[in-house]
C-alpha atoms as a PDB file:
ATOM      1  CA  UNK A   1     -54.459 -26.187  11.168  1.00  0.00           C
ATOM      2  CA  UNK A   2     -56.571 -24.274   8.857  1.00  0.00           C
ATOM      3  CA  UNK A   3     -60.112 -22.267   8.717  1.00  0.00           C
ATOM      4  CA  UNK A   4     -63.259 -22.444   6.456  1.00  0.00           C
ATOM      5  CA  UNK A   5     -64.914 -19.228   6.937  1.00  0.00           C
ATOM      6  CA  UNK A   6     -68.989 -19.980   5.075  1.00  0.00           C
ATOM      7  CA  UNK A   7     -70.578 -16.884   4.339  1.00  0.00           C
ATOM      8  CA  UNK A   8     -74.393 -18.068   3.635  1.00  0.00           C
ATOM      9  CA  UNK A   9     -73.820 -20.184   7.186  1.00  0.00           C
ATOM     10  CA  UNK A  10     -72.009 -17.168   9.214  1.00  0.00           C
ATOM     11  CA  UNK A  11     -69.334 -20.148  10.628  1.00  0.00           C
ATOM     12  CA  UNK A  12     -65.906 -20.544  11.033  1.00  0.00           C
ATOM     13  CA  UNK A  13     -64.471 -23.733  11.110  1.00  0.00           C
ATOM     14  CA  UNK A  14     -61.018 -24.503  12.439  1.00  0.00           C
ATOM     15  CA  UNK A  15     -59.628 -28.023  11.279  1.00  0.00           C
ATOM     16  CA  UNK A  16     -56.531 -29.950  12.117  1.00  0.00           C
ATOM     17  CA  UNK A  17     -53.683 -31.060   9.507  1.00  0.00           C
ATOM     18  CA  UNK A  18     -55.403 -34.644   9.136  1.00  0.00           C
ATOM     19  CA  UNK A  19     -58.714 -32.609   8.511  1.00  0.00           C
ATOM     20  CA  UNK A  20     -61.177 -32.925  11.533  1.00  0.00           C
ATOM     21  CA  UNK A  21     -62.983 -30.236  13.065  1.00  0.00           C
ATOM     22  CA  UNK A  22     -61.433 -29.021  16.168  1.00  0.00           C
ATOM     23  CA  UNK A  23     -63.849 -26.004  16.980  1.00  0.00           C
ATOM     24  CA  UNK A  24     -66.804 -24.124  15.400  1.00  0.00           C
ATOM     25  CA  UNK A  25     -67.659 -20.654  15.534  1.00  0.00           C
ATOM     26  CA  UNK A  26     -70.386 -18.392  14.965  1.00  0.00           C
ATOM     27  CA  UNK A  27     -69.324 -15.399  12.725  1.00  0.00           C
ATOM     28  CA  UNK A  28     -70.457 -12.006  11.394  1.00  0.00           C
ATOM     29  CA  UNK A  29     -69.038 -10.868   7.890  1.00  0.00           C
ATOM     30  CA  UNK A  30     -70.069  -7.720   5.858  1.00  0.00           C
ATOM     31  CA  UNK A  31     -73.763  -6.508   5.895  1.00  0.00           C
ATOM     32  CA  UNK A  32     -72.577  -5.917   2.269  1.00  0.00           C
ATOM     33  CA  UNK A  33     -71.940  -9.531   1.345  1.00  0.00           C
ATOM     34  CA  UNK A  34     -69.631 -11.393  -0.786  1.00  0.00           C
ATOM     35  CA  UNK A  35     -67.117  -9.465  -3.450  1.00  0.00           C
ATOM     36  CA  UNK A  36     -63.474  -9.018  -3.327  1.00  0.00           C
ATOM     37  CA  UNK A  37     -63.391  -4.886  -4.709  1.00  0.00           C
ATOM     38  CA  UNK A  38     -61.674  -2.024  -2.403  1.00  0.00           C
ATOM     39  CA  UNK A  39     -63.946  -0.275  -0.695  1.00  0.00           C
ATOM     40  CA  UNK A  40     -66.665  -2.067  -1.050  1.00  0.00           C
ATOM     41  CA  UNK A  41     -67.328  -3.500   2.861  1.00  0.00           C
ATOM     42  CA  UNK A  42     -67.842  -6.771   1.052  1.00  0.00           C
ATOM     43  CA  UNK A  43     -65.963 -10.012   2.352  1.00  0.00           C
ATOM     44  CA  UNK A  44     -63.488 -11.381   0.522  1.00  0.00           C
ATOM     45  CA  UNK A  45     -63.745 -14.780  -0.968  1.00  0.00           C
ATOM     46  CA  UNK A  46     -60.981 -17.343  -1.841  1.00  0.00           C
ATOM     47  CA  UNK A  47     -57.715 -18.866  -0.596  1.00  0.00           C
ATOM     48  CA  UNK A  48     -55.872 -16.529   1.794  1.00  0.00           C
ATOM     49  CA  UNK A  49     -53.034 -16.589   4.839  1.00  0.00           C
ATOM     50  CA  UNK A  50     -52.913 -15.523   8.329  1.00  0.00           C
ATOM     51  CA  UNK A  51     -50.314 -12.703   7.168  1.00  0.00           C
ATOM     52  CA  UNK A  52     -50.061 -11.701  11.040  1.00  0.00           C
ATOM     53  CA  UNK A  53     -51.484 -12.581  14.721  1.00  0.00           C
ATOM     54  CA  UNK A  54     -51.784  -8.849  16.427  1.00  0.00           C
ATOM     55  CA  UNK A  55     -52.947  -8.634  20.523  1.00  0.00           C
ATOM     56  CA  UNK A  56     -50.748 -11.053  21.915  1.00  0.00           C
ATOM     57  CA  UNK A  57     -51.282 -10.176  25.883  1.00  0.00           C
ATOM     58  CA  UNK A  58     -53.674  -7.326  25.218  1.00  0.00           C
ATOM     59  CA  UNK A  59     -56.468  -7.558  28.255  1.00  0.00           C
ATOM     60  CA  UNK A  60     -59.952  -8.756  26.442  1.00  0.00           C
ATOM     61  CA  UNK A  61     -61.703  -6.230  25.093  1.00  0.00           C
ATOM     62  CA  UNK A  62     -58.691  -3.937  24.402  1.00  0.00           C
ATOM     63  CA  UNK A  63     -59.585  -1.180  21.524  1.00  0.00           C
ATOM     64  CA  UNK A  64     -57.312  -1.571  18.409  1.00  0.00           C
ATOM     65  CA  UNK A  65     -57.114   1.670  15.711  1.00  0.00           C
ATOM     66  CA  UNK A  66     -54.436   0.884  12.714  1.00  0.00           C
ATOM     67  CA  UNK A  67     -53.508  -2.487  14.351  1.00  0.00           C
ATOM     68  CA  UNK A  68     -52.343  -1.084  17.411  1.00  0.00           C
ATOM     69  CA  UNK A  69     -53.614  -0.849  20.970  1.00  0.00           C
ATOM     70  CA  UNK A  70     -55.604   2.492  20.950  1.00  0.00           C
ATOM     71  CA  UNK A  71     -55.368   2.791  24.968  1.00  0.00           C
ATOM     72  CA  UNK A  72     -59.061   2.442  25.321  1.00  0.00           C
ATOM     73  CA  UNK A  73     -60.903  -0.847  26.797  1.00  0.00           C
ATOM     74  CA  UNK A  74     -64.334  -1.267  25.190  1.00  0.00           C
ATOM     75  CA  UNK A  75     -66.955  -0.946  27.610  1.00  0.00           C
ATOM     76  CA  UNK A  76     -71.126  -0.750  27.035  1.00  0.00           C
ATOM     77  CA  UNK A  77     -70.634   2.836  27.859  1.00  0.00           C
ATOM     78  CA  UNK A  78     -67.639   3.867  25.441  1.00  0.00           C
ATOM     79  CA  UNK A  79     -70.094   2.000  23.124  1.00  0.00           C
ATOM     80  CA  UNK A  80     -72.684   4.631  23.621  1.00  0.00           C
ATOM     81  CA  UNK A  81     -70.507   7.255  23.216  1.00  0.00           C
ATOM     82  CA  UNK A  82     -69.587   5.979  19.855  1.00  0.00           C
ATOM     83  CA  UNK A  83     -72.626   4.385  18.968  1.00  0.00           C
ATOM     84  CA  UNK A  84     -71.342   4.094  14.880  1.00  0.00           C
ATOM     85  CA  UNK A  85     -67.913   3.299  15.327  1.00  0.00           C
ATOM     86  CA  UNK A  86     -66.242   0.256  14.010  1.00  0.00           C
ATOM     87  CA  UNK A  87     -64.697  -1.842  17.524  1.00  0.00           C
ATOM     88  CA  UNK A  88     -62.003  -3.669  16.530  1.00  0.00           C
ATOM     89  CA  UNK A  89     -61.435  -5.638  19.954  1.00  0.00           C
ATOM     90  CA  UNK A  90     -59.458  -8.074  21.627  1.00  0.00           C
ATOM     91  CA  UNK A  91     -57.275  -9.814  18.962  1.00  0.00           C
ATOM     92  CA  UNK A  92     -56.548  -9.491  15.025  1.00  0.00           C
ATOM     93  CA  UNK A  93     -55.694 -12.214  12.584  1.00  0.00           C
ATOM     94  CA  UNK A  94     -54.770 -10.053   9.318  1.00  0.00           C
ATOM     95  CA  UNK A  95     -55.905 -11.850   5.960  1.00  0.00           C
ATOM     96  CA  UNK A  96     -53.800 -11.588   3.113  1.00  0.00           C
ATOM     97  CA  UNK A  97     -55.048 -12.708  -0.366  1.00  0.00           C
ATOM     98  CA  UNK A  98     -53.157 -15.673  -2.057  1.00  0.00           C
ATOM     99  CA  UNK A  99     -54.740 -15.624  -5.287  1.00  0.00           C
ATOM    100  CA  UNK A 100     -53.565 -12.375  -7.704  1.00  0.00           C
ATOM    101  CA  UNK A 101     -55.976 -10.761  -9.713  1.00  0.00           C
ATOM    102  CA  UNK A 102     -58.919 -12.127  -7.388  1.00  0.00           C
ATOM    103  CA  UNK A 103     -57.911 -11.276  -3.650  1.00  0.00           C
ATOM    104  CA  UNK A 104     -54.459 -10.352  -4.221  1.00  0.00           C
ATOM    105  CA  UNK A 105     -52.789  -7.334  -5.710  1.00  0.00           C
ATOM    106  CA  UNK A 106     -54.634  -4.410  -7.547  1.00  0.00           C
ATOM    107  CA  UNK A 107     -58.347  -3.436  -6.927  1.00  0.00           C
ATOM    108  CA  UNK A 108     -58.866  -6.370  -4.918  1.00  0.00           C
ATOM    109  CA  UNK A 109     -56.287  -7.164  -2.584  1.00  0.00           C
ATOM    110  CA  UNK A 110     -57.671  -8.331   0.902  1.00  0.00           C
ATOM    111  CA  UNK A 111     -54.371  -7.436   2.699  1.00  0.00           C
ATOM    112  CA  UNK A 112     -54.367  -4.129   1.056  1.00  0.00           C
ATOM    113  CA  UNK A 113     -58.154  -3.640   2.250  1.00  0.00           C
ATOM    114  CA  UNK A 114     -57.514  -4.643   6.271  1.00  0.00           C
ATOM    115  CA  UNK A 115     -59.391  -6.824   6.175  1.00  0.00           C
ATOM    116  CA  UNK A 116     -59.254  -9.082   9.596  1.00  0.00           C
ATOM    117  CA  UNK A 117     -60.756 -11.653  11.372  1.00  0.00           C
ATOM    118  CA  UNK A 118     -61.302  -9.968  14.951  1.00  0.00           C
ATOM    119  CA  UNK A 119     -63.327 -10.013  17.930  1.00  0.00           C
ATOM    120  CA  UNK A 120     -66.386  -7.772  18.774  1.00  0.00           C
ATOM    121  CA  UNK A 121     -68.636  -6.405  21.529  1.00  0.00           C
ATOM    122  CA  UNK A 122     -70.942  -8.701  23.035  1.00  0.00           C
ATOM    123  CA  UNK A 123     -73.899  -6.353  22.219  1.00  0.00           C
ATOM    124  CA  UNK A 124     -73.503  -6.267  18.343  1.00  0.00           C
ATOM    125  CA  UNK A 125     -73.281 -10.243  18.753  1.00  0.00           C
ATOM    126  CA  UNK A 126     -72.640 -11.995  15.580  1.00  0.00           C
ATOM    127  CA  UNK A 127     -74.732 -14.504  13.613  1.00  0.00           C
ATOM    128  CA  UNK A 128     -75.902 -11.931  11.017  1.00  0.00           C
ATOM    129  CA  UNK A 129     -74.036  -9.745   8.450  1.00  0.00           C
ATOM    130  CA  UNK A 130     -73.068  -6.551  10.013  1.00  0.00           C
ATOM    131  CA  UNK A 131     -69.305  -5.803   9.131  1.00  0.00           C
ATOM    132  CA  UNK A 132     -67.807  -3.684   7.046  1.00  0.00           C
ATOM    133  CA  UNK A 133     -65.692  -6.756   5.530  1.00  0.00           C
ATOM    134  CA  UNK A 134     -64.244  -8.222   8.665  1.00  0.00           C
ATOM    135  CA  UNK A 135     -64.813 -11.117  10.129  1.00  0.00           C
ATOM    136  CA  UNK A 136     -66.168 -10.373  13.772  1.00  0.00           C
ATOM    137  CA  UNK A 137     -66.007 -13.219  16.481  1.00  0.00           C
ATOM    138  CA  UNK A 138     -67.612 -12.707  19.922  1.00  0.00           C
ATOM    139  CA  UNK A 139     -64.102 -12.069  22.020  1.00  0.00           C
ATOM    140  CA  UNK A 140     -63.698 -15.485  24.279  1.00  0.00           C
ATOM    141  CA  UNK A 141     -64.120 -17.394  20.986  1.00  0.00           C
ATOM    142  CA  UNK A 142     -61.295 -14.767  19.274  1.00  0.00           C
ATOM    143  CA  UNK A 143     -59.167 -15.735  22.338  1.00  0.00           C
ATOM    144  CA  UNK A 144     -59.280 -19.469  21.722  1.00  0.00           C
ATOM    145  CA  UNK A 145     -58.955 -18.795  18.019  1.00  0.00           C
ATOM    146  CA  UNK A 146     -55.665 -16.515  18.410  1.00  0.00           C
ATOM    147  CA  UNK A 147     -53.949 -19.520  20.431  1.00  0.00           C
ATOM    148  CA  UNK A 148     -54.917 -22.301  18.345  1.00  0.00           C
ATOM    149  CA  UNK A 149     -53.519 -21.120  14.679  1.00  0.00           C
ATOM    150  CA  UNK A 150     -49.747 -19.529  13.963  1.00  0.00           C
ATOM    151  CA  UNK A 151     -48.665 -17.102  10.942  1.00  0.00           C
ATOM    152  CA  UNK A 152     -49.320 -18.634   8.335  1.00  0.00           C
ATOM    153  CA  UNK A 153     -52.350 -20.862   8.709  1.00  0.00           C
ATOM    154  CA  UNK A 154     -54.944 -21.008   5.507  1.00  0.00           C
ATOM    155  CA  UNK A 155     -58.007 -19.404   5.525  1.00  0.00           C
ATOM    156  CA  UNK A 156     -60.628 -20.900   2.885  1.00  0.00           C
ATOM    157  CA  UNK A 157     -63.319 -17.975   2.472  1.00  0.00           C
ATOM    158  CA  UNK A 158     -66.849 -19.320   0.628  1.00  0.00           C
ATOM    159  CA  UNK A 159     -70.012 -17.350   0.289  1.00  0.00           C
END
């Protein structure tokens, strides 16, 4: 398996070793665009890994903080309460970088930045760029996502 995440198209592709598409997805990455720079809540372009698969049994819309379960299950509601916060929900696939100097190591390194492909609420949606570098999924296509790829897998970022 590997993924093609296109930027300009807001997709993510999932392929098979021989190269056919297996699913489609509608994405959201950063309302800031393209660029590879720390801090920037830009999404990363390039060659990178699935470094790790976190959520594994987590109930959908479970509430990560740090990578870890925060306790909380998103709701409309909690989203109200928090109306700006960042939901990292469901499942993460961590990205790491596998090109030094451009997504890996120093100023740029996409691992280093947390940057994730992860599910989101229903009511941001995706489609558009609203991230802060992420990749957001709605959560029952993060689901099928999480099952179908292992540590590991390449991710092809292209703007």
């Amino acid at each position: 398996m590997n993924i093609t995440v296109n930027i300009s198209k807001q997709e993510l592709a999932l392929f098979d070793d021989a190269g056919k598409l297996v699913r489609s997805y509608t994405v959201s990455t950063a309302l800031n665009g393209p660029g590879e720079e720390a801090n920037s809540n830009c999404t990363p372009r390039g060659k990178h890994i699935i470094r790790a698969k976190i959520g594994a049994g987590q109930p959908v819309n479970t509430v990560f903080k740090r990578r870890r379960p925060s306790g909380e299950i998103y709701t409309p509601a909690l989203g109200l309460q928090y109306p700006d916060r960042d939901w990292i929900l469901t499942r993460i696939l961590w990205l790491s970088g596998c090109e030094p100097g451009y997504n890996r190591l120093g100023t740029c390194d996409t691992m280093r930045r947390y940057i994730y492909i992860h599910g989101t609420t229903a009511e941001r949606g995706v489609g558009v760029p609203r991230s802060h570098g992420c990749i957001n999924m709605l959560n029952e296509d993060m689901l099928e996502l999480f099952d179908f790829v292992q540590v590991g897998t390449p991710v092809n970022i292209t703007a």
